[in-house]
Protein backbone atom coordinates (compact mmCIF):
# COMPACT_ATOMS: atom_id res chain seq x y z
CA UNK A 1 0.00 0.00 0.00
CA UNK A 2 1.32 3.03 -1.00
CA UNK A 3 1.01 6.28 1.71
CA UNK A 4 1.52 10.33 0.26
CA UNK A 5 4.05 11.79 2.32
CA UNK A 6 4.21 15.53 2.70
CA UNK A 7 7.36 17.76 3.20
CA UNK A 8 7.90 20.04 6.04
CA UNK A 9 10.67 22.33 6.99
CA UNK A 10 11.30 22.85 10.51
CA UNK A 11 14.29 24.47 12.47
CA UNK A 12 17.29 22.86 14.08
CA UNK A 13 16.01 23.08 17.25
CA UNK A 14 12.76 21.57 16.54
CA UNK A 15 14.51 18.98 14.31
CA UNK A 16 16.81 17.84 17.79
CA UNK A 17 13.48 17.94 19.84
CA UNK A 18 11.83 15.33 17.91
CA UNK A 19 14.74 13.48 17.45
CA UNK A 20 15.00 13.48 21.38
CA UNK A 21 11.29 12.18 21.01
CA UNK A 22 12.25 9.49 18.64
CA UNK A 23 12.87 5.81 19.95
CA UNK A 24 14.91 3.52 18.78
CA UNK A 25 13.46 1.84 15.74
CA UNK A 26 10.50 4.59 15.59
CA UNK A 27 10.36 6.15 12.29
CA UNK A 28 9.67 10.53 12.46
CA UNK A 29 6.01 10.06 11.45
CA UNK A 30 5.68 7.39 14.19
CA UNK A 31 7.07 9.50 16.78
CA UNK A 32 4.87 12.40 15.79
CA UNK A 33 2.00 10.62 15.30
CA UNK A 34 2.58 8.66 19.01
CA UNK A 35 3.39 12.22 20.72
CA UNK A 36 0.19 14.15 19.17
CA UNK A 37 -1.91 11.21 19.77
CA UNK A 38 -0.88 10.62 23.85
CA UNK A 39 -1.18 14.53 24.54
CA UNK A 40 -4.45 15.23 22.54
CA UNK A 41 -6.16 18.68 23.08
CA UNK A 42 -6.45 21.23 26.03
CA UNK A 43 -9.98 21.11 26.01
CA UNK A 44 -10.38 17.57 26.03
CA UNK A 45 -9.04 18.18 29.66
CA UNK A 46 -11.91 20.66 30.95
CA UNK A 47 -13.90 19.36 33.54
CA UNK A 48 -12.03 16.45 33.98
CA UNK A 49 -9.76 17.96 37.61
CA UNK A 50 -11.81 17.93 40.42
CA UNK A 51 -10.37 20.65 42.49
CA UNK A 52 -10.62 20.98 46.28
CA UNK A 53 -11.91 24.67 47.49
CA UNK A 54 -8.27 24.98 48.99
CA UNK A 55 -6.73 24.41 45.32
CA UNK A 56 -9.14 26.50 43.22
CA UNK A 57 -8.11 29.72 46.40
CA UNK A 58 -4.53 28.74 45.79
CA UNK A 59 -4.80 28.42 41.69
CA UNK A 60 -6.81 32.18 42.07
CA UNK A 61 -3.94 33.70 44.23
CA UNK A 62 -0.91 32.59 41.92
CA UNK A 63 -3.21 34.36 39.20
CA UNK A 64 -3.71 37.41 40.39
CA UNK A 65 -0.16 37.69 41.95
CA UNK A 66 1.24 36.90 38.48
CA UNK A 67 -1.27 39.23 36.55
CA UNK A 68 -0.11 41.96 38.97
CA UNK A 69 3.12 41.65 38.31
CA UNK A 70 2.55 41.90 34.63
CA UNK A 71 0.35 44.92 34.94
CA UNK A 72 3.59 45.90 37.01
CA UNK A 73 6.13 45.55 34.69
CA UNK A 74 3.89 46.59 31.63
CA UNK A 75 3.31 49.77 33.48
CA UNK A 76 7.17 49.95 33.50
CA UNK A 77 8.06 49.01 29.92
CA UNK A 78 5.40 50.46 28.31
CA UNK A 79 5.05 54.04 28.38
């Protein structure tokens, strides 16, 4: 059976990453087809955490601390 193939450029870095990916015997497309498959999509995640009241106040502080400083440094860099 024959399969298309498709050519894609990609940097140096990006090229080392995969190949980090790779296994042993694992062709590229296997390696990129095994890595997009096991991490799927962000919002296949939502609702899925069950979150004590304790986390959600904890998750809310680190927010707002880190959208302060932001603001902060916006308000700094940005005239």
């Amino acid at each position: 059976m024959f399969m298309a193939s498709k050519n894609i450029s990609i940097t140096e870095e990006a090229y080392k990453a995969l190949l980090n990916e790779k296994q042993n015997s694992e062709s590229f497309t296997q390696t990129i087809l095994r890595l997009t498959q096991k991490r799927g999509k962000l919002t296949d995640s939502f609702g899925k955490w069950k979150i004590t009241e304790q986390e959600e106040q904890a998750i809310q502080k680190e927010l707002s601390e880190g959208w302060r400083a932001v603001g902060e440094r916006l308000s700094v860099e940005v005239p």
